[in-house]
C-alpha atoms as a PDB file:
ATOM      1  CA  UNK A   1      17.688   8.298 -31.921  1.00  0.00           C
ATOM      2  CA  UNK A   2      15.155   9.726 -29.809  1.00  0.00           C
ATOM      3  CA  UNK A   3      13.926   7.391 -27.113  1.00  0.00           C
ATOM      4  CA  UNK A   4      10.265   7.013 -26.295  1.00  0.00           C
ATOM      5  CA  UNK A   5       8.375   5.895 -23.909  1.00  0.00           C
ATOM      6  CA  UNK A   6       5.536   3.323 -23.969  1.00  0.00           C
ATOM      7  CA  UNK A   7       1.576   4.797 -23.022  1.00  0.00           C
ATOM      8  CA  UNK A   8       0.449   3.371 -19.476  1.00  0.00           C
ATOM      9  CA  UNK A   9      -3.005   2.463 -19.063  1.00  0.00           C
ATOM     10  CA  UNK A  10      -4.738   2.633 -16.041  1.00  0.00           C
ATOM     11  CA  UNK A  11      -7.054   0.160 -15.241  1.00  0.00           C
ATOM     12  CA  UNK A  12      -8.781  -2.364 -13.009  1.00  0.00           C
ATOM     13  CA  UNK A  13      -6.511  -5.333 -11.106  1.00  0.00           C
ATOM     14  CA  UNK A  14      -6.851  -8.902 -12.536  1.00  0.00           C
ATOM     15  CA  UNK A  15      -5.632 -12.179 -11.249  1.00  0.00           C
ATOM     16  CA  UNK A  16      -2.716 -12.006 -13.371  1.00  0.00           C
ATOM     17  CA  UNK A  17      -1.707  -8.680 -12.123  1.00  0.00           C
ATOM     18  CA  UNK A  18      -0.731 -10.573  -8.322  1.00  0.00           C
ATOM     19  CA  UNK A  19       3.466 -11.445  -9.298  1.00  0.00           C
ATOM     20  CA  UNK A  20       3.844  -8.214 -10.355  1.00  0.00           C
ATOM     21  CA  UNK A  21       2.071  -6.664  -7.514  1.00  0.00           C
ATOM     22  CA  UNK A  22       4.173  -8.709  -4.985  1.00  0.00           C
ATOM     23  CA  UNK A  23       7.145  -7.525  -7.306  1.00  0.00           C
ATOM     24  CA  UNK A  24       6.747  -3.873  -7.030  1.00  0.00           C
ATOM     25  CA  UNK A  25       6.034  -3.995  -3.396  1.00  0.00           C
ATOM     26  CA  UNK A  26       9.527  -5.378  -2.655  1.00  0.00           C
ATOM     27  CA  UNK A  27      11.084  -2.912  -5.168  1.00  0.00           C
ATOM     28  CA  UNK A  28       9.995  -0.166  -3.701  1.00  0.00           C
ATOM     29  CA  UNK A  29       9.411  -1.438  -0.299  1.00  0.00           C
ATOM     30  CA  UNK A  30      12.455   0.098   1.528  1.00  0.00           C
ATOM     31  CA  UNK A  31      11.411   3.977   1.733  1.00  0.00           C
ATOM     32  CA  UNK A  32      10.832   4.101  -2.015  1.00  0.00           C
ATOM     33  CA  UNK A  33      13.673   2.018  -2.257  1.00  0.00           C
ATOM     34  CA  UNK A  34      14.807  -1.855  -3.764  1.00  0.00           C
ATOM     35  CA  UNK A  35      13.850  -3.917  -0.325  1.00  0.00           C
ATOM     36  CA  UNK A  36      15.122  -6.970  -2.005  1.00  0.00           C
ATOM     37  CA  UNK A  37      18.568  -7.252   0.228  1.00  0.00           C
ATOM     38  CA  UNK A  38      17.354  -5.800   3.397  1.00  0.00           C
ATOM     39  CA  UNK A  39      15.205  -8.954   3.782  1.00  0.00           C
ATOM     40  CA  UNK A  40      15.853 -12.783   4.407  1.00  0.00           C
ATOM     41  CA  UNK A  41      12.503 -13.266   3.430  1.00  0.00           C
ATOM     42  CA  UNK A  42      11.410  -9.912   1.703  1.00  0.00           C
ATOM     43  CA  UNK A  43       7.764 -11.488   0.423  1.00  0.00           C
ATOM     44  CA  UNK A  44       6.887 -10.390   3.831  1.00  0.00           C
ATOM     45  CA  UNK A  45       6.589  -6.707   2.264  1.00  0.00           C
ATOM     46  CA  UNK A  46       3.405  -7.795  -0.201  1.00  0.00           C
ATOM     47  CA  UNK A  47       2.335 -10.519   2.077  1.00  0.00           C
ATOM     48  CA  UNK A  48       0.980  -7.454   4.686  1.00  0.00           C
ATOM     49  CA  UNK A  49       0.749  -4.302   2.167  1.00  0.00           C
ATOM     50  CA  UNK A  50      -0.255  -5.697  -1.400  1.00  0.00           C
ATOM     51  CA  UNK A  51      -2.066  -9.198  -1.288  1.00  0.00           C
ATOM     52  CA  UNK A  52      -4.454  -8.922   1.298  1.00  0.00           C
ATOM     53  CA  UNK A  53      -5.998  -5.872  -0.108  1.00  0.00           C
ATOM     54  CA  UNK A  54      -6.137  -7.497  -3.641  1.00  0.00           C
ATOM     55  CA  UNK A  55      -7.567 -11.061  -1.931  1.00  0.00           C
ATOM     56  CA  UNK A  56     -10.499  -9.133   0.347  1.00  0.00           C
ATOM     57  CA  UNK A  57     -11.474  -6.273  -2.501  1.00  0.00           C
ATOM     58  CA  UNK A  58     -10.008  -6.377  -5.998  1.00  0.00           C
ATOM     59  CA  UNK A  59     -12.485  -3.873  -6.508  1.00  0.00           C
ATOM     60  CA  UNK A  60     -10.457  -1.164  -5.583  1.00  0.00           C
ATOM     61  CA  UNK A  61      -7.277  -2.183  -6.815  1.00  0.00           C
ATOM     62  CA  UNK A  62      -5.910  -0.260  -9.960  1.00  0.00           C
ATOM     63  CA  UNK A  63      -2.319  -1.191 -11.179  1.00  0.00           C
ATOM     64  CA  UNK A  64      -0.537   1.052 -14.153  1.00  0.00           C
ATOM     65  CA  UNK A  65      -0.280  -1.428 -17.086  1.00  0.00           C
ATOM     66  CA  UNK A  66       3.034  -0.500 -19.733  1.00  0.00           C
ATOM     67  CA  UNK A  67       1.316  -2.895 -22.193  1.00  0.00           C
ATOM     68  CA  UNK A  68       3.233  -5.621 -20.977  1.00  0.00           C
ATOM     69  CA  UNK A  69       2.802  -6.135 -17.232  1.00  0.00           C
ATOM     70  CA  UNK A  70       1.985  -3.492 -14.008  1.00  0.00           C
ATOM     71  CA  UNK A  71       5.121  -0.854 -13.224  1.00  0.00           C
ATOM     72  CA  UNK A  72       2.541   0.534 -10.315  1.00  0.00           C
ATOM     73  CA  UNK A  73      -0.478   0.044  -8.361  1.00  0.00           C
ATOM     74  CA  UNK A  74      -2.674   1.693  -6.191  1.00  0.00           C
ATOM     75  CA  UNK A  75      -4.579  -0.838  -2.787  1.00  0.00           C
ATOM     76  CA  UNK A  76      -6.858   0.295  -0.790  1.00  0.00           C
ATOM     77  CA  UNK A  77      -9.616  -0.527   1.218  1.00  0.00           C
ATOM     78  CA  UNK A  78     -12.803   1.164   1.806  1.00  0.00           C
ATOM     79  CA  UNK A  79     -13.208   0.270   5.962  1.00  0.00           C
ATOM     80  CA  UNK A  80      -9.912   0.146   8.192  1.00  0.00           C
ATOM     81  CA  UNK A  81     -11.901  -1.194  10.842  1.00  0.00           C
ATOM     82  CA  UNK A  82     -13.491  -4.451   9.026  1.00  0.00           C
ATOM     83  CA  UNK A  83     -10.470  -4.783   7.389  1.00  0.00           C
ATOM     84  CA  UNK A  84      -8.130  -4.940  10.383  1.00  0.00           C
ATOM     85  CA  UNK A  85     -10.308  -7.411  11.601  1.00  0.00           C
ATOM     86  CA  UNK A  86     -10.261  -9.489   8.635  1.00  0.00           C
ATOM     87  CA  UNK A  87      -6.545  -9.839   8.458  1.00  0.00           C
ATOM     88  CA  UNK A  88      -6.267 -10.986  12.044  1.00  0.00           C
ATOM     89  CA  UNK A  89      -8.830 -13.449  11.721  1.00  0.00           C
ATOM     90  CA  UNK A  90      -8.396 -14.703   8.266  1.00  0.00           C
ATOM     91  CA  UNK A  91      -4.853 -13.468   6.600  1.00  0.00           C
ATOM     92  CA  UNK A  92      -2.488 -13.489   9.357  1.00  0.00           C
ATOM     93  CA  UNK A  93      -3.432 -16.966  10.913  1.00  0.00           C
ATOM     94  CA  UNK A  94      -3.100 -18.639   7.099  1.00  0.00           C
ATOM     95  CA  UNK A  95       0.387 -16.884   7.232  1.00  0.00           C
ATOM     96  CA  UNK A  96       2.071 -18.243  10.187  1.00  0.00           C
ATOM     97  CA  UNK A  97       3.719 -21.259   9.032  1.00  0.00           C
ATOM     98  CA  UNK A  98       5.563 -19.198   6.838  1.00  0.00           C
ATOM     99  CA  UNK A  99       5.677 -16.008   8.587  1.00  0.00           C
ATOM    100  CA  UNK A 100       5.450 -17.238  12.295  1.00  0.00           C
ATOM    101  CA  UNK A 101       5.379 -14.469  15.105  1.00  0.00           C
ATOM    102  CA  UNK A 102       8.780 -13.710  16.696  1.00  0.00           C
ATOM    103  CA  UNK A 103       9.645 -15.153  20.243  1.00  0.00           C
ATOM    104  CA  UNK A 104      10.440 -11.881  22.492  1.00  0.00           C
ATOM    105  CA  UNK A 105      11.183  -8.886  21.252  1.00  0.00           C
ATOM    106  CA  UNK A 106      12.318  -8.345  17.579  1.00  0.00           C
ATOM    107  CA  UNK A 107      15.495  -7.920  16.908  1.00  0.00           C
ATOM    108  CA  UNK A 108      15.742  -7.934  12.871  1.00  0.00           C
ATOM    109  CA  UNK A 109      14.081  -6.419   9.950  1.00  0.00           C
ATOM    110  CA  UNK A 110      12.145  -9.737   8.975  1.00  0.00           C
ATOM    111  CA  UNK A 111      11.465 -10.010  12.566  1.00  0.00           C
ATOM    112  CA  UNK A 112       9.733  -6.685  12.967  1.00  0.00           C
ATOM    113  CA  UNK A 113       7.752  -7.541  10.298  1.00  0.00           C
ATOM    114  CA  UNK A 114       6.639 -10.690  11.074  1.00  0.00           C
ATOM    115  CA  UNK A 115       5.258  -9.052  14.253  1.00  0.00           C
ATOM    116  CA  UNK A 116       3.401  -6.343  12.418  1.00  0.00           C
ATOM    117  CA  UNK A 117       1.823  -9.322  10.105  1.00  0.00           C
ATOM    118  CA  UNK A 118       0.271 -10.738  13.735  1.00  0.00           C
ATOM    119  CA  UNK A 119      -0.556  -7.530  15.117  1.00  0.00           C
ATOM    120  CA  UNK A 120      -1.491  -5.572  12.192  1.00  0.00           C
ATOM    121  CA  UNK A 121      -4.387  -3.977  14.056  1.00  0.00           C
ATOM    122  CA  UNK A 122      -1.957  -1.382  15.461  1.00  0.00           C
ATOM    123  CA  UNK A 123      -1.273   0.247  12.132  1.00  0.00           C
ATOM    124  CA  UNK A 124      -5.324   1.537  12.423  1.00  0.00           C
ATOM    125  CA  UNK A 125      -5.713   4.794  14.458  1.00  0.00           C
ATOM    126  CA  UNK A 126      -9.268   4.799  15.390  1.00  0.00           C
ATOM    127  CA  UNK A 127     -10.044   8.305  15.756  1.00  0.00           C
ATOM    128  CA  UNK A 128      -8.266   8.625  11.755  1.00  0.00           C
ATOM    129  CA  UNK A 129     -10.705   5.911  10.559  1.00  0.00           C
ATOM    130  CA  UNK A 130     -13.529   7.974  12.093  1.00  0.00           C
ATOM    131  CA  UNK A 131     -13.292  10.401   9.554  1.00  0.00           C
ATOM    132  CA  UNK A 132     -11.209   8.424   6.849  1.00  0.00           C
ATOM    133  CA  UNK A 133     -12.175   5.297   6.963  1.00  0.00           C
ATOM    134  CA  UNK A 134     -10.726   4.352   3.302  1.00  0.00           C
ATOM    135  CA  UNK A 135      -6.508   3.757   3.521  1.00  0.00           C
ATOM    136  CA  UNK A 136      -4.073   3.044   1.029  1.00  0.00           C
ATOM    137  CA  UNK A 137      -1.057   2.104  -0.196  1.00  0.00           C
ATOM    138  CA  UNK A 138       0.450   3.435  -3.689  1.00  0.00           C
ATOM    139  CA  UNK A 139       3.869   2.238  -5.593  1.00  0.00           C
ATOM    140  CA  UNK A 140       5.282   2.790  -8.566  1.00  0.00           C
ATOM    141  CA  UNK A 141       8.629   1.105 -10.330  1.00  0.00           C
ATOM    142  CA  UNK A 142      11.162   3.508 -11.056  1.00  0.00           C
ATOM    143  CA  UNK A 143      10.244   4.121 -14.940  1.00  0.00           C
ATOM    144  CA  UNK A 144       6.572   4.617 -13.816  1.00  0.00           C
ATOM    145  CA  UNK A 145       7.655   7.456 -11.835  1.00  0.00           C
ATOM    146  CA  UNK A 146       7.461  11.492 -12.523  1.00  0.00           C
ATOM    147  CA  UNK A 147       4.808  10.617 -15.496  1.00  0.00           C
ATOM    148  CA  UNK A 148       1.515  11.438 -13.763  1.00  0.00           C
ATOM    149  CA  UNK A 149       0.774   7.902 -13.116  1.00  0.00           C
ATOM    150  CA  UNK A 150       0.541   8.371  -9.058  1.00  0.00           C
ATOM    151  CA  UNK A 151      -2.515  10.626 -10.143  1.00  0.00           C
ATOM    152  CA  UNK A 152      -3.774   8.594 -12.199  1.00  0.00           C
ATOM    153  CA  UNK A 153      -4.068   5.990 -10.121  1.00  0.00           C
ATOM    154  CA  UNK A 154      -5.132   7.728  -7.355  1.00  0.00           C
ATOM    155  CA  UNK A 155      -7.856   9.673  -9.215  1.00  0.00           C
ATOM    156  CA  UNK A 156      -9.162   6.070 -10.526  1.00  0.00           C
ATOM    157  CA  UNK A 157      -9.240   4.891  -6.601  1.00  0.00           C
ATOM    158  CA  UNK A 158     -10.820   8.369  -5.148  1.00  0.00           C
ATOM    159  CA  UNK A 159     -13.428   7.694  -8.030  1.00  0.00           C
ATOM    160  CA  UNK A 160     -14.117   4.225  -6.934  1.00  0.00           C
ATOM    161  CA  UNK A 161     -14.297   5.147  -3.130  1.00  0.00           C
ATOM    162  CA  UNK A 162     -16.449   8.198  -4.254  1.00  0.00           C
ATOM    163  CA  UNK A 163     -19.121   5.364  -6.086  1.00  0.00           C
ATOM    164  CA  UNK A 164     -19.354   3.888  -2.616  1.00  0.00           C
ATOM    165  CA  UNK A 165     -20.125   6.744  -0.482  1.00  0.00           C
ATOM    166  CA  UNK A 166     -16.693   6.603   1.596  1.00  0.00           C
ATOM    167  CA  UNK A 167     -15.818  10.019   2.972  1.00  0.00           C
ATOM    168  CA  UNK A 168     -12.105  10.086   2.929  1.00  0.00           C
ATOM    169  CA  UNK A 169      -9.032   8.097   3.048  1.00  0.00           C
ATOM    170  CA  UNK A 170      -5.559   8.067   4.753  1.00  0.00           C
ATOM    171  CA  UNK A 171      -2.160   6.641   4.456  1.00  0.00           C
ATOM    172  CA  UNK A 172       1.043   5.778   6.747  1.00  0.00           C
ATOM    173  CA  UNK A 173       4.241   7.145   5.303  1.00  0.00           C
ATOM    174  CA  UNK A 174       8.121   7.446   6.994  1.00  0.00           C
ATOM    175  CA  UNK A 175       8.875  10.957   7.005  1.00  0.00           C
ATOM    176  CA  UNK A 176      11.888  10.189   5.445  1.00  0.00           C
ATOM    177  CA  UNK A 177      10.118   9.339   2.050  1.00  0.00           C
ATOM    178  CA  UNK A 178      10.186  13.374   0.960  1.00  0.00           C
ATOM    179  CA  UNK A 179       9.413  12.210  -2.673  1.00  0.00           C
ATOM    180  CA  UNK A 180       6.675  10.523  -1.816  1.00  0.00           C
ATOM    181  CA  UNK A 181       5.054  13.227   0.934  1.00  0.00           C
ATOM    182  CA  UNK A 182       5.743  16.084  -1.695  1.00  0.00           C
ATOM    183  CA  UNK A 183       3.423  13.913  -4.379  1.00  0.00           C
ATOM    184  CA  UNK A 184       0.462  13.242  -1.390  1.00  0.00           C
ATOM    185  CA  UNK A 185       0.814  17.010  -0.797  1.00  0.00           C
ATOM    186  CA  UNK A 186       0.336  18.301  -4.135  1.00  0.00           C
ATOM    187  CA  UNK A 187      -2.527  16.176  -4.650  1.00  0.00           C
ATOM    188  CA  UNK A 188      -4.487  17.208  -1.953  1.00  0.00           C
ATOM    189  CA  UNK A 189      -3.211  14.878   1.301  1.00  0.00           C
ATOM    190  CA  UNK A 190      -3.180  16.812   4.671  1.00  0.00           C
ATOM    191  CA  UNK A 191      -1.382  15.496   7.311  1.00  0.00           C
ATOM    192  CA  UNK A 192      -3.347  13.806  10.279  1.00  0.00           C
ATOM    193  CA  UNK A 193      -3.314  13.811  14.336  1.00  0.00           C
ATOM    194  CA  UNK A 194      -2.333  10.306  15.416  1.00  0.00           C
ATOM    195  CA  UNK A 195      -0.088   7.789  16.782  1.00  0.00           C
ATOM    196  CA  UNK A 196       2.175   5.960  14.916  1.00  0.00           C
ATOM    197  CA  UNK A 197       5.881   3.955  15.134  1.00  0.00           C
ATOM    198  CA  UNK A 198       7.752   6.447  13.132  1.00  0.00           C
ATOM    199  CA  UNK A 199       4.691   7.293  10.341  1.00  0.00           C
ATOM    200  CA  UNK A 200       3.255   9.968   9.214  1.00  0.00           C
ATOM    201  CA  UNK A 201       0.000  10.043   8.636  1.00  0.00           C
ATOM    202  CA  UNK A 202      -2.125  12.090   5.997  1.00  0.00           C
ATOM    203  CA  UNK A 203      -5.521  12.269   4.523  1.00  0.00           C
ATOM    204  CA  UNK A 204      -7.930  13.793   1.969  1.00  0.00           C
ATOM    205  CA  UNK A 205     -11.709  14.155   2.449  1.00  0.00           C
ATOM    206  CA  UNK A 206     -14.200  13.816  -0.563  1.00  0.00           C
END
């Protein structure tokens, strides 16, 4: 018996879309990688990189759909700057009984991120915003991978940003996630000046 393999639609986030979102964000959370043992606590993962983008602009959230749930999304959103600001005033504060900032310096993974949820701000590189002022994150579930569904999504989100006038858009990566840099470069992503614990970061102009 042949095995075959359902059509994917690409389309706009809803509501419903946000435990699946917070699902593949742990799943692939640990360089590509299952996160799910590496972390006491690993809702951390979407609680900094998936649900604050899909709380302050659904609009440019596009998940993969199998027919049955998301295997993949696509956040983004289209000012670093206003949205850096945003999470520390709004998202990290409404976090911190939960997620509350380390005493001293971190000494675990949970730890570290905790501390990157209450000073997100250093993830933006000002003079990359300049010129990119759209970033992203992209994931995909295992069987949502090597099927052109990165492109897809990301062609739906460079539309999107392209409706609003946004110039270009970036992304922080580990340089150990080859899979994942090899995809950015073949559609386009150049990699980008700037400061960074460990990332990589890349870009794409409109």
């Amino acid at each position: 018996m042949t095995a075959t393999t359902s059509p994917v639609t690409i389309r706009g986030y809803a509501p419903g879309d946000l435990e699946a979102l917070r699902d593949i964000c742990v799943r692939t959370g640990l360089v590509g990688g299952d996160a799910t043992g590496h972390y006491a606590d690993p809702a951390i993962l979407p609680a900094i990189f998936a649900e604050p983008y899909a709380a302050f602009d659904p609009g440019l959230v596009f998940v993969a759909d199998d027919g049955s749930r998301a295997i993949g999304y696509v956040v983004a959103t289209d000012d670093s700057v206003a949205f850096f600001e945003r999470f520390a005033a709004e998202w990290a504060p409404a976090l911190a009984e939960r997620f509350p900032a380390p005493e001293g310096k971190p000494t675990t993974p949970d730890e570290e991120l905790r501390d990157l949820l209450h000073h997100a701000g250093r993830m933006l590189v000002p003079e990359i915003a300049a010129a990119h002022p759209a970033h992203l994150h992209i994931d995909l579930l295992p069987e949502g991978q090597r099927r052109g569904l990165g492109r897809r999504l990301m062609n739906a989100l460079f539309d999107a940003l392209r409706a609003r006038g946004v110039p270009g858009v970036h992304l922080g990566m580990s340089p150990a996630n080859t899979n994942a840099r090899a995809f950015y470069d073949r559609i386009g992503f150049t990699e980008l000046p700037g400061h960074g614990e460990g990332i990589t970061h890349l870009g794409v102009r409109f």
